[in-house]
N, C-alpha and C. Protein backbone atom coordinates (compact mmCIF):
# COMPACT_ATOMS: atom_id res chain seq x y z
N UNK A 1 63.76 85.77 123.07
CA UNK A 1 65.06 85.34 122.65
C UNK A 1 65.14 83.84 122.85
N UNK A 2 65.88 83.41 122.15
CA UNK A 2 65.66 81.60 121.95
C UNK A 2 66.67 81.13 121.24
N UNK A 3 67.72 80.83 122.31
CA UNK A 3 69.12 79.98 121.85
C UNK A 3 68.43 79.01 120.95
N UNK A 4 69.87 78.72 120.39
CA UNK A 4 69.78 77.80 119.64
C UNK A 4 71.07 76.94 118.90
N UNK A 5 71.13 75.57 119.37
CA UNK A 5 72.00 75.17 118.89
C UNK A 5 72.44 74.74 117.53
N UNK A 6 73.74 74.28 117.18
CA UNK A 6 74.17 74.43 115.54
C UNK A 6 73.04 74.01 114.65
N UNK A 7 72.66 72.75 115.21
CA UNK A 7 72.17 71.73 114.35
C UNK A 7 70.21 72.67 114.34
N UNK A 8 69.70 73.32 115.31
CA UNK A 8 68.66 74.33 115.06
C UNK A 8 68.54 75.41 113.90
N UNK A 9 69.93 76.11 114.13
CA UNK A 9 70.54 77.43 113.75
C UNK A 9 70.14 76.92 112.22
N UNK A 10 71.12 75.69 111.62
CA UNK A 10 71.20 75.33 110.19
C UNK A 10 69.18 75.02 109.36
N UNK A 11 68.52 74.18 110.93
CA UNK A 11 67.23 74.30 110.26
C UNK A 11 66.73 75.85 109.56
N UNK A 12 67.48 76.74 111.08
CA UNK A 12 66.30 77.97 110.44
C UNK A 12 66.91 78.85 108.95
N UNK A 13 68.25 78.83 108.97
CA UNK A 13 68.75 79.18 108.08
C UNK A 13 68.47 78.47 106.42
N UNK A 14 68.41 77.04 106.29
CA UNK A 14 67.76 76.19 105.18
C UNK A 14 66.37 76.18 105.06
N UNK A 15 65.73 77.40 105.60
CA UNK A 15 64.04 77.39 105.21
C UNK A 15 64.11 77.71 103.85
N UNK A 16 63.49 77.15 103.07
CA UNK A 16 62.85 78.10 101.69
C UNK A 16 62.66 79.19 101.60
N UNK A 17 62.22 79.96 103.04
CA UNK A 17 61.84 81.55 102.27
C UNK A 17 63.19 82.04 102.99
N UNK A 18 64.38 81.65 103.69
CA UNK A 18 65.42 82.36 103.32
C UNK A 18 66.01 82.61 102.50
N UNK A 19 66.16 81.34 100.69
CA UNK A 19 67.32 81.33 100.23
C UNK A 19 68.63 81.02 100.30
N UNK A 20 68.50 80.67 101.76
CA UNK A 20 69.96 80.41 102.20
C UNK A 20 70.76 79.16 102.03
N UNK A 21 71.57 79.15 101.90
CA UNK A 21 72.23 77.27 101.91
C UNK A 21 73.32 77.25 103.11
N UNK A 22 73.83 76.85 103.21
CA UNK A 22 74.61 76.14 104.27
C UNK A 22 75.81 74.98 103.66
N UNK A 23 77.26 75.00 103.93
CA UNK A 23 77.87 73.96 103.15
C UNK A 23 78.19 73.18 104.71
N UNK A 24 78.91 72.31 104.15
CA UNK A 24 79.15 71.65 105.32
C UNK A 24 80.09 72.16 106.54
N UNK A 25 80.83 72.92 106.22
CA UNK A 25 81.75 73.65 107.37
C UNK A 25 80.81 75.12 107.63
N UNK A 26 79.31 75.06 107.80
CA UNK A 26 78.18 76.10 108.14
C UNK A 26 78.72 77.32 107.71
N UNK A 27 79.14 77.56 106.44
CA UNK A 27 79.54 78.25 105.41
C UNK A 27 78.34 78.91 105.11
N UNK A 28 77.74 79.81 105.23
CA UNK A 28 76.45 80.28 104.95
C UNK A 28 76.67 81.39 103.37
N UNK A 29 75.26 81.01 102.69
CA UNK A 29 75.38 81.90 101.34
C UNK A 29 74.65 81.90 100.38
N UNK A 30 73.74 82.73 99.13
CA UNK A 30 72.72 82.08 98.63
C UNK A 30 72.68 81.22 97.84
N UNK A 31 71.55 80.83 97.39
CA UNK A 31 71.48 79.74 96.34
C UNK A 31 71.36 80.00 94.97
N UNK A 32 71.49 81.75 94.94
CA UNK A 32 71.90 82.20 93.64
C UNK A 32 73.21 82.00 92.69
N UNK A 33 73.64 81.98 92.04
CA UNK A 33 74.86 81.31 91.60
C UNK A 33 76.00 83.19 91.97
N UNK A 34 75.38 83.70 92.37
CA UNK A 34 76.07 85.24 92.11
C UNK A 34 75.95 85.50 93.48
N UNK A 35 76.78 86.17 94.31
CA UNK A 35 76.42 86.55 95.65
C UNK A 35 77.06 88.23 96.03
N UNK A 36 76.33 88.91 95.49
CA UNK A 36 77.12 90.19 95.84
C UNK A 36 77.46 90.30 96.88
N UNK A 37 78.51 91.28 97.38
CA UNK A 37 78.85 91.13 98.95
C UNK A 37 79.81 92.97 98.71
N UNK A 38 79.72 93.25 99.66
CA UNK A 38 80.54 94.07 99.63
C UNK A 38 81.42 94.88 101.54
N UNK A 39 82.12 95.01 102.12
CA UNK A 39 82.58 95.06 103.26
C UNK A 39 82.69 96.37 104.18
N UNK A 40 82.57 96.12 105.48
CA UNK A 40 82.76 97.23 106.17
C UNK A 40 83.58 96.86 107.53
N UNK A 41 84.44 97.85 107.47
CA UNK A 41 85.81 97.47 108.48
C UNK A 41 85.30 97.80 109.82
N UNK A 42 85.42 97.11 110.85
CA UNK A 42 84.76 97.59 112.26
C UNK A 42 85.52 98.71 113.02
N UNK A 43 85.06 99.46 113.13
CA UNK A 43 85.23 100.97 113.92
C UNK A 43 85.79 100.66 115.30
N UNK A 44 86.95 100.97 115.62
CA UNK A 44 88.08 100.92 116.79
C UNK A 44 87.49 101.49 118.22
N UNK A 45 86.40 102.69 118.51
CA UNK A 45 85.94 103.34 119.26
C UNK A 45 84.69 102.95 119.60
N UNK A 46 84.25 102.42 120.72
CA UNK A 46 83.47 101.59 121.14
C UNK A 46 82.14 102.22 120.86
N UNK A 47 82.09 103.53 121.15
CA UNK A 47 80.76 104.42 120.61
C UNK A 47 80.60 104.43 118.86
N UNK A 48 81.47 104.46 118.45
CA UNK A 48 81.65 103.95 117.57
C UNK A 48 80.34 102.66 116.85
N UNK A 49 81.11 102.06 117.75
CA UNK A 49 80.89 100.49 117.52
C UNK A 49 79.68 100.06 117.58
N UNK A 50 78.97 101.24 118.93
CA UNK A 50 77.73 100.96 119.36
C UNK A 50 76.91 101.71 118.23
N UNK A 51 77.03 102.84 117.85
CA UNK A 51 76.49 103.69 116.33
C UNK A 51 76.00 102.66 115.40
N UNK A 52 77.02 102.09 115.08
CA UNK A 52 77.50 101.22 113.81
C UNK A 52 76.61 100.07 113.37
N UNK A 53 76.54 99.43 114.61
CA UNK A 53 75.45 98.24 115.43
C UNK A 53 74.17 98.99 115.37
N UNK A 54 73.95 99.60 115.81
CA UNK A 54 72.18 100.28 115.53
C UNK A 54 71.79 100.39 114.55
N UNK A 55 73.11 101.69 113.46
CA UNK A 55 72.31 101.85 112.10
C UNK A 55 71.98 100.04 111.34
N UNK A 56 73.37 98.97 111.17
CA UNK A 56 73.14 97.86 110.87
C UNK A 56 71.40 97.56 111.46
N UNK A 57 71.19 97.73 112.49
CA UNK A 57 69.66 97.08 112.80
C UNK A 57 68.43 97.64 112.45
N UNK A 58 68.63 99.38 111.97
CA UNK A 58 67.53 99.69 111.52
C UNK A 58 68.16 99.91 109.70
N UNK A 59 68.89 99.38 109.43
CA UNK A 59 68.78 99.24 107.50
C UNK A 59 67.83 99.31 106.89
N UNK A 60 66.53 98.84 107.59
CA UNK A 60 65.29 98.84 107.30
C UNK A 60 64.67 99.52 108.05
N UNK A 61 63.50 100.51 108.25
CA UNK A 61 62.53 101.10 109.05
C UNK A 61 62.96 100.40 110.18
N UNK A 62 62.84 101.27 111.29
CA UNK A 62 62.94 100.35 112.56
C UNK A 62 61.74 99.97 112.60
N UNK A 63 60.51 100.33 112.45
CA UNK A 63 59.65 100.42 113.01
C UNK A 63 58.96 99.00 112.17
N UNK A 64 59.68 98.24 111.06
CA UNK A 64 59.69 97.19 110.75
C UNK A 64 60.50 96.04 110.88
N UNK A 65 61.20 96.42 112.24
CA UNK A 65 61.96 95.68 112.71
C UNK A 65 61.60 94.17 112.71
N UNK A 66 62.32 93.13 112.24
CA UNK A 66 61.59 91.87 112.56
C UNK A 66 62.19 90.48 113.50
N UNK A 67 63.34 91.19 114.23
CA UNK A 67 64.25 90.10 114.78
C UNK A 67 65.10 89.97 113.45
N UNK A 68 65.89 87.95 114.08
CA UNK A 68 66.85 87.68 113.29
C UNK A 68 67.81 86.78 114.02
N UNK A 69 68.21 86.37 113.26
CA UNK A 69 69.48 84.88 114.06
C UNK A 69 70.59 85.45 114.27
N UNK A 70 71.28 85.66 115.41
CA UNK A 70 73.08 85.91 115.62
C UNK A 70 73.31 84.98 116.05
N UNK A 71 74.20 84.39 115.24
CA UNK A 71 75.26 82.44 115.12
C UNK A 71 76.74 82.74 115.22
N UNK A 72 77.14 82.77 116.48
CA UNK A 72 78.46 82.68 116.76
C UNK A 72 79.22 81.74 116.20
N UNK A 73 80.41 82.02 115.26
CA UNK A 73 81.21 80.89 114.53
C UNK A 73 81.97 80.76 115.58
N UNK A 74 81.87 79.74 116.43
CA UNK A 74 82.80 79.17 117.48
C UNK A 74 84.34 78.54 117.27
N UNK A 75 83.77 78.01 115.61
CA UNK A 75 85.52 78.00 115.05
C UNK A 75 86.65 78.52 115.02
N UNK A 76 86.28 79.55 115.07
CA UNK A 76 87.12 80.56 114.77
C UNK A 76 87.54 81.59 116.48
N UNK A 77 87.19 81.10 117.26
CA UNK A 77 87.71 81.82 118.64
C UNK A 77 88.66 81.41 119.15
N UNK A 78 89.38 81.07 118.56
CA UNK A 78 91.24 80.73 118.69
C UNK A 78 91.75 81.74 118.98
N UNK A 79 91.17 82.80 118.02
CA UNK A 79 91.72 84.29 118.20
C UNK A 79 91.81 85.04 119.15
N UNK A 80 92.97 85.34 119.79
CA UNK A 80 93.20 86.34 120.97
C UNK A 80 93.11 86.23 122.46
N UNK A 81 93.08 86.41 123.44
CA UNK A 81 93.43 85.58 124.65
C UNK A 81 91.84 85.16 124.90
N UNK A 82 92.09 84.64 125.77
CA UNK A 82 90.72 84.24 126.51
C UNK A 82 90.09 84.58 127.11
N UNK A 83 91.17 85.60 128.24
CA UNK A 83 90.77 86.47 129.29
C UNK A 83 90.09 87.52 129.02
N UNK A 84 90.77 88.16 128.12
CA UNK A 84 89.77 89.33 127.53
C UNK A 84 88.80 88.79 126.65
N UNK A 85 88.13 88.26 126.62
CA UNK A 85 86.48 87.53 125.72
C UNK A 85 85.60 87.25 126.43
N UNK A 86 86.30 86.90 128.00
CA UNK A 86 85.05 86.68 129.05
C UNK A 86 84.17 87.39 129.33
N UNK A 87 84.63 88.71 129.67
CA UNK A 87 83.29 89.77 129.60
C UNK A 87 82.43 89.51 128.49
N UNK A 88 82.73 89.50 127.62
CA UNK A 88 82.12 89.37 126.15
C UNK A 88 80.59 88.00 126.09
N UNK A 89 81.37 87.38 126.21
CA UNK A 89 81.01 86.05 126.65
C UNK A 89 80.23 85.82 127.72
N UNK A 90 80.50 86.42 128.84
CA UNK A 90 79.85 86.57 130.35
C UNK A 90 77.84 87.53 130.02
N UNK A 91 78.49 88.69 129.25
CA UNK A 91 77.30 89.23 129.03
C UNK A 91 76.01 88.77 127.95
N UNK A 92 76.63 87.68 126.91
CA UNK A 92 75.65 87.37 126.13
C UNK A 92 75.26 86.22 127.29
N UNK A 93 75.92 85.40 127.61
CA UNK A 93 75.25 84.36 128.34
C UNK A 93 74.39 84.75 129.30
N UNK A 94 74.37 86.01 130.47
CA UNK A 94 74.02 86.54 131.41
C UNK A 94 72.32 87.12 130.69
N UNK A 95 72.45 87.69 129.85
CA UNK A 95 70.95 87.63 128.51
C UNK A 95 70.60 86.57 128.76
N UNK A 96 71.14 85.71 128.07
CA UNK A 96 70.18 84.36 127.70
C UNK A 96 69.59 84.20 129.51
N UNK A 97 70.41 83.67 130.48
CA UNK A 97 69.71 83.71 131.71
C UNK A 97 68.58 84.27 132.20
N UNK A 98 68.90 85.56 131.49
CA UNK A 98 67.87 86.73 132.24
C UNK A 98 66.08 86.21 131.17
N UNK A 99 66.96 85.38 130.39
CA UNK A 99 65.12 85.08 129.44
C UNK A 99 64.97 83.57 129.62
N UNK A 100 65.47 83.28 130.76
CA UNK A 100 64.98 81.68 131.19
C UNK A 100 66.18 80.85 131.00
N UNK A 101 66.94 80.69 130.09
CA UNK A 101 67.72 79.73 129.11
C UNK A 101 69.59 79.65 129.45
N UNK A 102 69.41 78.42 129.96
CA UNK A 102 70.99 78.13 130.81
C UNK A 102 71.63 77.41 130.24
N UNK A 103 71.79 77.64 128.67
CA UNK A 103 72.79 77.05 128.17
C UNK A 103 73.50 77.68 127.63
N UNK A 104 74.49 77.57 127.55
CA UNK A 104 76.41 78.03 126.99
C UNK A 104 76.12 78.13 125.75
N UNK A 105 77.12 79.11 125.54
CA UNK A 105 77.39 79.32 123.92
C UNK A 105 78.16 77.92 123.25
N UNK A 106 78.71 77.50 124.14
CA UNK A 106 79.29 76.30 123.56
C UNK A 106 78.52 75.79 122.95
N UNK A 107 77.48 75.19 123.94
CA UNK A 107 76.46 74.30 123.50
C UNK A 107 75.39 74.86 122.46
N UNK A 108 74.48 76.09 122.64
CA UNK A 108 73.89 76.87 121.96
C UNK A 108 74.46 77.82 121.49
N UNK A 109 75.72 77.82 120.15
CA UNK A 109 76.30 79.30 120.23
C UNK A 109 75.28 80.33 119.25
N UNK A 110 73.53 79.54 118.90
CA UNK A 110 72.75 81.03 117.89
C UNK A 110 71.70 81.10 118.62
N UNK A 111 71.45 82.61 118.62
CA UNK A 111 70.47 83.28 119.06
C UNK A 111 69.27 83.65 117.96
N UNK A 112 67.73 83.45 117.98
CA UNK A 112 67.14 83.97 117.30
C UNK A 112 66.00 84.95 118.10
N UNK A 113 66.00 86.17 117.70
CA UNK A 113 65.74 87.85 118.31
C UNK A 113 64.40 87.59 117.85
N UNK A 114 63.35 87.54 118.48
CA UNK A 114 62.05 88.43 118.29
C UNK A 114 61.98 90.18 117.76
N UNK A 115 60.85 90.32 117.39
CA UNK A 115 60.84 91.78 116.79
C UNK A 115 60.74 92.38 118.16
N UNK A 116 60.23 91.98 119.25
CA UNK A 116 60.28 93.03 120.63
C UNK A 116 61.93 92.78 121.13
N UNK A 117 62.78 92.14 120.30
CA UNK A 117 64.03 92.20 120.98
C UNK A 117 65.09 92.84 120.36
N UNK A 118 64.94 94.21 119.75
CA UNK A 118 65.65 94.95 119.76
C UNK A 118 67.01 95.31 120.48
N UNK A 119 67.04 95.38 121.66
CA UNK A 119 67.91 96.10 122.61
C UNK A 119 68.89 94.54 122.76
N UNK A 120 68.12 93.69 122.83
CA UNK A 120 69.47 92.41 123.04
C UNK A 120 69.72 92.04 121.56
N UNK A 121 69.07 91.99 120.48
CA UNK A 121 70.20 92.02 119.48
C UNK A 121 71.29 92.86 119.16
N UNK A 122 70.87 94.31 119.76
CA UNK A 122 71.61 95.01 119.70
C UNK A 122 73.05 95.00 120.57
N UNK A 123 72.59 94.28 122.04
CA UNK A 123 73.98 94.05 122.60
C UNK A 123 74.68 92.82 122.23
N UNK A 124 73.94 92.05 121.37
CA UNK A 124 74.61 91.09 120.83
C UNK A 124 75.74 91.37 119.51
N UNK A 125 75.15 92.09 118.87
CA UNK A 125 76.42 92.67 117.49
C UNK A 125 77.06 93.77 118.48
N UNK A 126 77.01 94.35 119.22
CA UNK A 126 78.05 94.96 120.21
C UNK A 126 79.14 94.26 120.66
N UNK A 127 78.86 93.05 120.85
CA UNK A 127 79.32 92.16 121.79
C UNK A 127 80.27 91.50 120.50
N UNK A 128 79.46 91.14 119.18
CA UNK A 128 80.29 90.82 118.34
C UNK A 128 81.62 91.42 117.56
N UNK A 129 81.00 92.60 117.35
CA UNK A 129 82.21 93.22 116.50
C UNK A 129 83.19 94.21 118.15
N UNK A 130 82.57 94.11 118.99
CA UNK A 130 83.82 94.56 120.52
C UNK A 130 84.86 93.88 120.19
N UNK A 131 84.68 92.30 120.25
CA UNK A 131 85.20 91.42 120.39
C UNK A 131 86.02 90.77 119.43
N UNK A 132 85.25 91.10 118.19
CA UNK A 132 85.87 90.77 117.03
C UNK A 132 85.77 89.71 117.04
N UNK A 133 84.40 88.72 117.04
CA UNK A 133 84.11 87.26 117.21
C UNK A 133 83.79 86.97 115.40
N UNK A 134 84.22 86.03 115.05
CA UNK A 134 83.00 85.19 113.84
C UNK A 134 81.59 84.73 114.70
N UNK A 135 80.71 85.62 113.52
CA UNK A 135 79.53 85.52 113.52
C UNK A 135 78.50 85.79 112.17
N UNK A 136 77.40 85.58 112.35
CA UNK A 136 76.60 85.57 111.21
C UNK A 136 75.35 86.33 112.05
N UNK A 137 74.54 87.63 111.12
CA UNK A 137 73.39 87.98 111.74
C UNK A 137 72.96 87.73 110.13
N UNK A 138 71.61 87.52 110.40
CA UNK A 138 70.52 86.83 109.78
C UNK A 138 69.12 87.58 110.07
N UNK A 139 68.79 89.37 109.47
CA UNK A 139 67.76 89.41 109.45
C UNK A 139 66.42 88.49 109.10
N UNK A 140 65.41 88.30 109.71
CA UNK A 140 63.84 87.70 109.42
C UNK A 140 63.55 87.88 108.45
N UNK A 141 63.73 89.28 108.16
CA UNK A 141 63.35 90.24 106.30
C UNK A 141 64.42 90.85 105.73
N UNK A 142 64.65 90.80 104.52
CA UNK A 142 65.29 91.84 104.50
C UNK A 142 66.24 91.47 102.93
N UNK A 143 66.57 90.10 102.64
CA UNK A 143 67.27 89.16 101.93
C UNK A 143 68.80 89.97 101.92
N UNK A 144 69.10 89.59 102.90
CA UNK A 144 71.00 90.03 103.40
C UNK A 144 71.03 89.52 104.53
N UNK A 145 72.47 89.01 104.55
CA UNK A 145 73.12 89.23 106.02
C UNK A 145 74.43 89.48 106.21
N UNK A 146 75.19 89.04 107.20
CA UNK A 146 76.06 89.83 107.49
C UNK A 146 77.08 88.88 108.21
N UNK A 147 78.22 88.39 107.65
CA UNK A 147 79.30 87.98 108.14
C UNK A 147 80.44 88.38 108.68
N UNK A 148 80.51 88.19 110.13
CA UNK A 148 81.65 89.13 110.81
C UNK A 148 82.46 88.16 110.82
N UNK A 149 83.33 88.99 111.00
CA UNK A 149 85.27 88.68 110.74
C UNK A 149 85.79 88.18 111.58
N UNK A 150 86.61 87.78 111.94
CA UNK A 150 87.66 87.89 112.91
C UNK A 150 88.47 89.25 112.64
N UNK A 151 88.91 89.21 111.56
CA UNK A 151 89.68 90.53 111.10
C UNK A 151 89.30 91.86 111.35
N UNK A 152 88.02 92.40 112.20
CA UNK A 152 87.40 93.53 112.81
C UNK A 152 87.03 93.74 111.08
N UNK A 153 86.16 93.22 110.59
CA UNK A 153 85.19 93.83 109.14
C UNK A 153 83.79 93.05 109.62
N UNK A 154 83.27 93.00 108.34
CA UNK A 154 82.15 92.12 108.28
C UNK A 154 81.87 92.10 106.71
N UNK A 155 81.29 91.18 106.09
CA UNK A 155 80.72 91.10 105.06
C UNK A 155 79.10 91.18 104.94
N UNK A 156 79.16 92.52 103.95
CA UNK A 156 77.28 92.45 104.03
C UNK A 156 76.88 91.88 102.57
N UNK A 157 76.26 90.82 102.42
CA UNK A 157 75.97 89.57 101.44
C UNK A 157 74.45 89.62 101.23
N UNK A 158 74.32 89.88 99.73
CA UNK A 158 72.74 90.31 99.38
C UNK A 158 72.35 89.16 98.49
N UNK A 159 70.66 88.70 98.24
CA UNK A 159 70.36 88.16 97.81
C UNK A 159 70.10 88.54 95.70
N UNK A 160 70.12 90.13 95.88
CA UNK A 160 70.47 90.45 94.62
C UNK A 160 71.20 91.82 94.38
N UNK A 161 72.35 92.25 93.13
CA UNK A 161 72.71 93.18 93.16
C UNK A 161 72.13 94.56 93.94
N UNK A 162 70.75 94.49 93.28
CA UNK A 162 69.99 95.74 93.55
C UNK A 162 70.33 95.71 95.72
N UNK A 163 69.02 94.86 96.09
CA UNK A 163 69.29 94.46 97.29
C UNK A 163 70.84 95.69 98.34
N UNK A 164 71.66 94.79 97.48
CA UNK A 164 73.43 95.01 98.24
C UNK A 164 73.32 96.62 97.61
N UNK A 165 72.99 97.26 96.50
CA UNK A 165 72.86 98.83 96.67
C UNK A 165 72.61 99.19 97.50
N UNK A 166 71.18 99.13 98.07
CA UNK A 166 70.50 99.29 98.58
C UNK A 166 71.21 99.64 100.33
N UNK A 167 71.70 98.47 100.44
CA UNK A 167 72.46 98.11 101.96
C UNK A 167 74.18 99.45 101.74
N UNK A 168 75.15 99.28 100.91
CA UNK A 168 75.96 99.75 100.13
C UNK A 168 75.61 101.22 100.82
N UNK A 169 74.26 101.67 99.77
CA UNK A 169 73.89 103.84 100.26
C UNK A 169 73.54 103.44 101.42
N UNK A 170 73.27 102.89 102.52
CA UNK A 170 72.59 103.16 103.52
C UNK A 170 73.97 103.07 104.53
N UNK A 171 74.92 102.21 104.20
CA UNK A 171 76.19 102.36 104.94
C UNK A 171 77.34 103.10 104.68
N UNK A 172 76.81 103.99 103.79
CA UNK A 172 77.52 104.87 102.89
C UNK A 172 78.91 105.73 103.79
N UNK A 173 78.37 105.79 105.02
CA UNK A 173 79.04 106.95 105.81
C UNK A 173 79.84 106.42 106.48
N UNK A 174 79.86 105.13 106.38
CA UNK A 174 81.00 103.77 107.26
C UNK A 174 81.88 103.52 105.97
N UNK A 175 81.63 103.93 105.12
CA UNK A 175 83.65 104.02 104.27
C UNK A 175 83.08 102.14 103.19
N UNK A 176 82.41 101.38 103.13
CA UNK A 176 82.06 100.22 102.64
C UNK A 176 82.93 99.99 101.65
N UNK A 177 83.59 98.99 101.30
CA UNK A 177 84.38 98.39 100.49
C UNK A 177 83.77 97.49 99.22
N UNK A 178 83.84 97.99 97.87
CA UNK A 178 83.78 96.44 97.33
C UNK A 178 84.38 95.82 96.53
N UNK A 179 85.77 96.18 97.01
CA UNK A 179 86.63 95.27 96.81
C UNK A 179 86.82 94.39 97.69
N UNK A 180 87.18 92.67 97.14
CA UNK A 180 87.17 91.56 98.23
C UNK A 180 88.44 91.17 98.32
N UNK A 181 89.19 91.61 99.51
CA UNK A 181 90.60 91.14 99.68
C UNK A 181 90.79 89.59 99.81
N UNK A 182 91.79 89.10 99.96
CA UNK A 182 91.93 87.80 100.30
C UNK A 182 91.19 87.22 101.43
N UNK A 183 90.87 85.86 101.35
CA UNK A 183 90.01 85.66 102.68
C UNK A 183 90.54 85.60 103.73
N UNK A 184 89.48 85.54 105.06
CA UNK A 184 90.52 85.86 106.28
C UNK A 184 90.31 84.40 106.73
């Protein structure tokens, strides 16, 4: 696992073999002129939540698991007291510690997951949609990712129609939306 701060996060995200672009307010999205997207509302029941978070990580074979970037949108944590986020907050940082690395989300708010790091990406989108933080996960493979809300959703954003099917039947049983309400 290997924080990483904004100005990192944006290198790994502007590689060529992501596709990805970046606007200036780290607006993430492809460089296709078309961006399918379609939504899934975050589940209220923490088991739930934890379900929800797994299937999201094996979308693909687990067993081709490849890591992936989780980029906390720090902008956006205006939302909701403070007090209750610390746990939240307390446990991703308490990770990063436990793998050497003593810097704050402030300072480093993206994480990029090795394929042996399964179990802490996994408490990391736990930690995200608990909390109902803005964030971005960024599979290694896969050409999608996934923009969480503040609003307890997320947006799952494909590099081509087919692709977002693909993601769409596999989240089939989480209710997926594709209709795009107003932005949040």
């Amino acid at each position: 696992m290997q924080a990483m701060n904004s100005e990192e996060a944006r290198w790994w995200c502007n590689q060529e073999s992501t596709s990805l672009k970046l606007t200036d307010e780290d607006i993430l999205y492809y460089r296709n002129e078309e961006e399918p997207s379609f939504i899934v509302k975050s589940p209220q029941q923490h088991r739930r939540m934890v379900a929800l978070t797994y299937e999201i990580l094996t979308l693909s074979d687990v067993t081709t698991f490849e890591g992936g970037l989780g980029w906390m949108r720090l902008g956006q944590w205006n939302v909701g007291v403070s007090e209750y986020v610390r746990p939240g907050w307390r446990i991703i940082e308490d990770r990063r510690r436990a793998h050497g690395d003593l810097r704050t989300l402030d300072i480093a708010p993206a994480q990029l997951f090795r394929r042996d790091e399964f179990v802490e990406l996994h408490v990391f989108l736990i930690q995200v949609m608990a909390y109902g933080w803005g964030a971005y996960f960024v599979p290694s493979i896969g050409d999608y990712f996934l923009d969480f809300r503040t609003s307890e959703r997320f947006f799952c954003k494909a590099k081509s129609p087919e692709k977002l099917e693909e993601l769409y039947s596999a989240l089939k049983s989480w209710e997926p939306s594709k209709e795009n309400p107003r932005p949040a």
